[in-house]
PDB file of N, CA and C in Angstrom:
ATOM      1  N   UNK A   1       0.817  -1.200   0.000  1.00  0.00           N
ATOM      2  CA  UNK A   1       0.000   0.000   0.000  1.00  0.00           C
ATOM      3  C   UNK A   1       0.854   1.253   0.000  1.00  0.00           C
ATOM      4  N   UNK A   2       1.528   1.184   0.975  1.00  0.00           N
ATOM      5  CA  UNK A   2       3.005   1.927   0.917  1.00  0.00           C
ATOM      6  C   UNK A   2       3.712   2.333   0.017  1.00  0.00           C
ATOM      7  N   UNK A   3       3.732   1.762  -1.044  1.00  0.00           N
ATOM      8  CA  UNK A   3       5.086   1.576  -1.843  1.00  0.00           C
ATOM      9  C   UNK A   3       4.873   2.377  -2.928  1.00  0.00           C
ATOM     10  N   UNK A   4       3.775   2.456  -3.477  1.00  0.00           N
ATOM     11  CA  UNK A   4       3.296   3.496  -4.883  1.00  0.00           C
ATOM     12  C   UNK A   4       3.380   4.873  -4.105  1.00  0.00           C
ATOM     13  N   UNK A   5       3.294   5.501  -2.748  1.00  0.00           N
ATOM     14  CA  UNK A   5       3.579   6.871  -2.474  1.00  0.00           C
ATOM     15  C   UNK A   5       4.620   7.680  -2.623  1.00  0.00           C
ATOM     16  N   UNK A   6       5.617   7.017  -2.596  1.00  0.00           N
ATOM     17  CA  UNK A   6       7.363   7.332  -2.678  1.00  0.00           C
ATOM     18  C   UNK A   6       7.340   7.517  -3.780  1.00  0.00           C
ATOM     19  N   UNK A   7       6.674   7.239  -5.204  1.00  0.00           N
ATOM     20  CA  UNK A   7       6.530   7.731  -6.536  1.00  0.00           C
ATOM     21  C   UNK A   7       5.919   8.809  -6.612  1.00  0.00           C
ATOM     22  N   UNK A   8       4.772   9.318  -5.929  1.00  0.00           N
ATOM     23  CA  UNK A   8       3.693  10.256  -5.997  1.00  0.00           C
ATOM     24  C   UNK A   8       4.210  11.156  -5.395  1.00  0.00           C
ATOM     25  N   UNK A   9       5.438  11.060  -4.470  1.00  0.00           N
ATOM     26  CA  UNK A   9       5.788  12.197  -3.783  1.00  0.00           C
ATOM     27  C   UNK A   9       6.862  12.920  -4.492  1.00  0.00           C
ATOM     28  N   UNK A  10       7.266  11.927  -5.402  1.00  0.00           N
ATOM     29  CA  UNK A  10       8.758  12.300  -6.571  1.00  0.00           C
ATOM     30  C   UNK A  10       7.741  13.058  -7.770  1.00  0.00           C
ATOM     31  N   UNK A  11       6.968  13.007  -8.172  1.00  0.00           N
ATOM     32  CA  UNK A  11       6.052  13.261  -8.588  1.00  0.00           C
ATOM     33  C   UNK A  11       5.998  14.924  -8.421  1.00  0.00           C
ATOM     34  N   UNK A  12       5.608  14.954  -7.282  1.00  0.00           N
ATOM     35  CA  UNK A  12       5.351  16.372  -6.648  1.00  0.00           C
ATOM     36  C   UNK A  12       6.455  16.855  -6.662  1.00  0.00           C
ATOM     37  N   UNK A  13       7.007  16.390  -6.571  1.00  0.00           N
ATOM     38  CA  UNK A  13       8.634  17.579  -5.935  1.00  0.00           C
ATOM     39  C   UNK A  13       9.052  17.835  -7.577  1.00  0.00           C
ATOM     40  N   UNK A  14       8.817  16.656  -8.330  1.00  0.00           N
ATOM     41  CA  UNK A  14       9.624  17.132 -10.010  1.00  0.00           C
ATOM     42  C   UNK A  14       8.227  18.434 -10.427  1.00  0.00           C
ATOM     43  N   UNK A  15       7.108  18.334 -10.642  1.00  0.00           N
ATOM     44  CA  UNK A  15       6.511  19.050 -10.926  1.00  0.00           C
ATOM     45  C   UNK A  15       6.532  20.383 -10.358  1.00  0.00           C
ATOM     46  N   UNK A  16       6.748  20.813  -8.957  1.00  0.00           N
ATOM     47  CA  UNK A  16       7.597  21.929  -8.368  1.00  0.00           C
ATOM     48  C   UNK A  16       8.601  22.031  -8.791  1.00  0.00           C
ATOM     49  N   UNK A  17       9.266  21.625  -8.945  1.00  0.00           N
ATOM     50  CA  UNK A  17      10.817  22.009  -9.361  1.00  0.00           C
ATOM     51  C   UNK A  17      10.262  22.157 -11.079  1.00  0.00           C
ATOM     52  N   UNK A  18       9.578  21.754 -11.824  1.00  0.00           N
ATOM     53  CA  UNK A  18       9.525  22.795 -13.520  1.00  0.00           C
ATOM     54  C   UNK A  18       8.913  23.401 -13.520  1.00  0.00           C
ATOM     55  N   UNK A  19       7.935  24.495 -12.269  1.00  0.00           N
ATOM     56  CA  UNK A  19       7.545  25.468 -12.482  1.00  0.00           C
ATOM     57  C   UNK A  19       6.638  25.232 -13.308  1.00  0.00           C
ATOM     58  N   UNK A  20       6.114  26.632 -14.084  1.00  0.00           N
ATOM     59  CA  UNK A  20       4.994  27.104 -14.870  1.00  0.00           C
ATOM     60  C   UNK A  20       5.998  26.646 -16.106  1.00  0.00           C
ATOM     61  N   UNK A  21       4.902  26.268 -17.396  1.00  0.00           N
ATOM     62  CA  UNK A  21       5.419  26.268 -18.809  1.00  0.00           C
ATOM     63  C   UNK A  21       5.899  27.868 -19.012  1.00  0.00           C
ATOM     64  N   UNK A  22       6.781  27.437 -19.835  1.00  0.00           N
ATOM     65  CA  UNK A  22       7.481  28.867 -20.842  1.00  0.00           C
ATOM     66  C   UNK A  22       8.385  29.822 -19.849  1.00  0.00           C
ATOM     67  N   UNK A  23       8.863  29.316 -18.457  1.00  0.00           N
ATOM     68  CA  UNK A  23      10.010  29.536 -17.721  1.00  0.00           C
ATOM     69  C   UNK A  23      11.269  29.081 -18.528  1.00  0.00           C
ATOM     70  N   UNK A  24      12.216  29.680 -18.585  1.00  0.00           N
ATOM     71  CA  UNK A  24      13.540  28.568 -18.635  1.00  0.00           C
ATOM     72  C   UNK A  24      13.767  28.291 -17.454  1.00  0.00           C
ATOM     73  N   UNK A  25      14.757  27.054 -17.946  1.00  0.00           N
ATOM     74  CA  UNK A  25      15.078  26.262 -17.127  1.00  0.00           C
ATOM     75  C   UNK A  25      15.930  26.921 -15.924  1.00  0.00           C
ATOM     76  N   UNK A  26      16.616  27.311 -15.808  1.00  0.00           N
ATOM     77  CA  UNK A  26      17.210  28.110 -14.815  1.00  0.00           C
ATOM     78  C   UNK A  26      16.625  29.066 -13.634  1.00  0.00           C
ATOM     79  N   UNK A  27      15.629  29.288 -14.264  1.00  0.00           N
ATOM     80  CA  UNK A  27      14.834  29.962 -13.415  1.00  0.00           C
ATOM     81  C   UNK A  27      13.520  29.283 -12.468  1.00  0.00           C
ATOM     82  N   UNK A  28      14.208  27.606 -13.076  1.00  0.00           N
ATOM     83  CA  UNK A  28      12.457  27.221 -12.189  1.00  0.00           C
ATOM     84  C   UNK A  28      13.499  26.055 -11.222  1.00  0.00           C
ATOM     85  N   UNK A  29      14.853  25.771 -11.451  1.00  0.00           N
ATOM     86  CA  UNK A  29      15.742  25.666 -10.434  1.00  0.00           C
ATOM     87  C   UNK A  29      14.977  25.506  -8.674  1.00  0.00           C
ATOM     88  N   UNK A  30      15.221  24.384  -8.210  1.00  0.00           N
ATOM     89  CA  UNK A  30      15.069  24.739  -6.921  1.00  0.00           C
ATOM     90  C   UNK A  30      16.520  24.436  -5.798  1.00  0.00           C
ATOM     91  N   UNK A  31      16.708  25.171  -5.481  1.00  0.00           N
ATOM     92  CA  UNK A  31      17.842  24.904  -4.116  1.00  0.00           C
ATOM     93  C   UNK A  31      18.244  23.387  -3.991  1.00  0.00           C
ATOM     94  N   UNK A  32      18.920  22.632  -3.500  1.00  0.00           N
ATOM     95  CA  UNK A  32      18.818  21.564  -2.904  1.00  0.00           C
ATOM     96  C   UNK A  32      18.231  21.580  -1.702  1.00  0.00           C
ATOM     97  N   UNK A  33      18.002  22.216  -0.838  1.00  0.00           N
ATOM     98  CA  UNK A  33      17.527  22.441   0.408  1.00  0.00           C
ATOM     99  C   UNK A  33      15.882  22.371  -0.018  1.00  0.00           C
ATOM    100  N   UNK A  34      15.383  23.208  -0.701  1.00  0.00           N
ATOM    101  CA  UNK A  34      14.324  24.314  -1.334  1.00  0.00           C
ATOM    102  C   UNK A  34      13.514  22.422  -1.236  1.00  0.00           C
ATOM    103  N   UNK A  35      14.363  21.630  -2.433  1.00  0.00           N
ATOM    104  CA  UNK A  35      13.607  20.631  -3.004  1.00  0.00           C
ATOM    105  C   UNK A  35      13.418  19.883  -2.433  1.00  0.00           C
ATOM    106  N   UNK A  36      14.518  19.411  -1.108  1.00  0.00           N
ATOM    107  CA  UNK A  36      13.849  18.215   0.182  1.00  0.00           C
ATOM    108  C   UNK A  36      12.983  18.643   0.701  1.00  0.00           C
ATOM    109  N   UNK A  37      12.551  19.616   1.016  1.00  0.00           N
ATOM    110  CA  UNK A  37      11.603  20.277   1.465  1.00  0.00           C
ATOM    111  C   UNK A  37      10.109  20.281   1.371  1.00  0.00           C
ATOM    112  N   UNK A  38      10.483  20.373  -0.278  1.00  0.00           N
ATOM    113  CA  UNK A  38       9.135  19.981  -1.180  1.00  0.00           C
ATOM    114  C   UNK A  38       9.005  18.445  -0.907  1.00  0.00           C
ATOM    115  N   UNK A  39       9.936  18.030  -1.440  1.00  0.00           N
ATOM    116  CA  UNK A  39      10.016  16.619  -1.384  1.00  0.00           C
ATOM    117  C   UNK A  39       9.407  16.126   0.307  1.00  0.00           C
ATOM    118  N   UNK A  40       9.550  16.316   1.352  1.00  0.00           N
ATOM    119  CA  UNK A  40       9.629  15.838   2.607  1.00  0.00           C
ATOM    120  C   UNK A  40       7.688  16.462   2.832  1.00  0.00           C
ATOM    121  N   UNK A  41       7.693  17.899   2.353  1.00  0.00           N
ATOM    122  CA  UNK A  41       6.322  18.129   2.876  1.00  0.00           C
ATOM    123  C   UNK A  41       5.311  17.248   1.865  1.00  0.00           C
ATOM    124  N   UNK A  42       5.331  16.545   0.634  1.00  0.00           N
ATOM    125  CA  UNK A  42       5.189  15.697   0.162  1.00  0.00           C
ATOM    126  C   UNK A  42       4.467  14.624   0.942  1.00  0.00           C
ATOM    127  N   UNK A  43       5.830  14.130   0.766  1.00  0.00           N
ATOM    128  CA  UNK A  43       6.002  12.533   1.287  1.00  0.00           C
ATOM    129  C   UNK A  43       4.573  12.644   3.157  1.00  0.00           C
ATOM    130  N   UNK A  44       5.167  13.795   3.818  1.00  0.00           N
ATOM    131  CA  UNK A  44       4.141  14.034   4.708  1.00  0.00           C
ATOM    132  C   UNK A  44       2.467  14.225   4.568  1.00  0.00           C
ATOM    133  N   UNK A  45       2.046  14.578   3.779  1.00  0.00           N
ATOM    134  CA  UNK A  45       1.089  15.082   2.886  1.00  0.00           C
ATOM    135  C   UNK A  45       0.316  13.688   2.614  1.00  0.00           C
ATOM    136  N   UNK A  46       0.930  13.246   1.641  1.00  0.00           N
ATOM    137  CA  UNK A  46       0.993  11.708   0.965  1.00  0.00           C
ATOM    138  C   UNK A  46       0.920  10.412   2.474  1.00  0.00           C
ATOM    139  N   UNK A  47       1.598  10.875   3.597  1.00  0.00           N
ATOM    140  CA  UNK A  47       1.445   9.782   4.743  1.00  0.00           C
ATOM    141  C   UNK A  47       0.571  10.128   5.572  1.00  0.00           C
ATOM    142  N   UNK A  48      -0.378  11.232   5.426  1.00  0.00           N
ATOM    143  CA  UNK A  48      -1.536  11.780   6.533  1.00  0.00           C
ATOM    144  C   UNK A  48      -2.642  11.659   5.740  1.00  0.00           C
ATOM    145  N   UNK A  49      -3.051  11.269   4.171  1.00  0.00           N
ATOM    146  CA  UNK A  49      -3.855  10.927   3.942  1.00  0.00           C
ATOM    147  C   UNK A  49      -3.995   9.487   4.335  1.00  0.00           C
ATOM    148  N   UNK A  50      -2.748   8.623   4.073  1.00  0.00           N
ATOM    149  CA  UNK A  50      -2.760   6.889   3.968  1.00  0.00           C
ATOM    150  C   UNK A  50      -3.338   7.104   5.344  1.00  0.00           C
ATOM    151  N   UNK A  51      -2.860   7.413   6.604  1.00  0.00           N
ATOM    152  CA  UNK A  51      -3.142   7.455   7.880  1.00  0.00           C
ATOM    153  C   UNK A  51      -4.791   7.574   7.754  1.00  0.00           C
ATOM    154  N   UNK A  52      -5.343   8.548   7.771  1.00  0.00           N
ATOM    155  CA  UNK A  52      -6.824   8.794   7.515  1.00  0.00           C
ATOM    156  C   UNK A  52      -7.907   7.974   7.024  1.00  0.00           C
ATOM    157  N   UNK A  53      -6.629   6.929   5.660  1.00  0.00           N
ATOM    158  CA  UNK A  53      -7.928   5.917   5.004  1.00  0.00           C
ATOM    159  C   UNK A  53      -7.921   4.993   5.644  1.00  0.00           C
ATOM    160  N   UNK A  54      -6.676   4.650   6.349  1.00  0.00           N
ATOM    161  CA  UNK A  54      -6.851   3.614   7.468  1.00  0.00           C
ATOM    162  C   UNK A  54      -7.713   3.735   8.696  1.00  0.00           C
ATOM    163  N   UNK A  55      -7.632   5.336   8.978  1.00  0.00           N
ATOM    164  CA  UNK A  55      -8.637   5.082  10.273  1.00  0.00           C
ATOM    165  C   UNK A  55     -10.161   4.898   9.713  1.00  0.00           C
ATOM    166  N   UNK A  56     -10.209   5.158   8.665  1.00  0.00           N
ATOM    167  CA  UNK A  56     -11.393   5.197   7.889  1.00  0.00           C
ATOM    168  C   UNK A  56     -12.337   3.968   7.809  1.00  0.00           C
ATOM    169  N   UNK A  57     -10.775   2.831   7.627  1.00  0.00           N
ATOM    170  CA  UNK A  57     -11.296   1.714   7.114  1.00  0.00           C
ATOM    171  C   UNK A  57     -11.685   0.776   8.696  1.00  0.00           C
ATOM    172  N   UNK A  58     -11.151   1.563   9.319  1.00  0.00           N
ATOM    173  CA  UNK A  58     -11.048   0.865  10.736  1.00  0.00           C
ATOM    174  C   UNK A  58     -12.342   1.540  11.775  1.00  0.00           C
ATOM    175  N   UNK A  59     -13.136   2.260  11.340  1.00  0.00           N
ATOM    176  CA  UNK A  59     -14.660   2.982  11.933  1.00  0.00           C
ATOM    177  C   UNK A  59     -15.574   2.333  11.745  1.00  0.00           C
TER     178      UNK A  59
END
């Protein structure tokens, strides 16, 4: 159940990191810091829904 989120969260963080169409590339750049970030509030995001459908399934 787990295992397809760690994609969905790479997901998110690449789609933040290219910005809006018709940026160059340089400018839609994120930090390394900037992008764990994204990446981590993600992955958090992505583990408080799973949490939820479980309590869901468990009511």
């Amino acid at each position: 159940m787990f295992s397809t989120f760690g994609a969905q969260a790479q997901t998110l963080a690449s789609a933040a990191q290219n910005g809006a169409a018709g940026q160059t590339e340089s400018s839609t750049k994120l930090s390394a810091g900037d992008e764990k970030t994204v990446k981590d509030m993600a992955q958090a995001d992505i583990n408080e829904i799973a949490a939820a459908k479980i309590a869901l399934s468990k009511a």
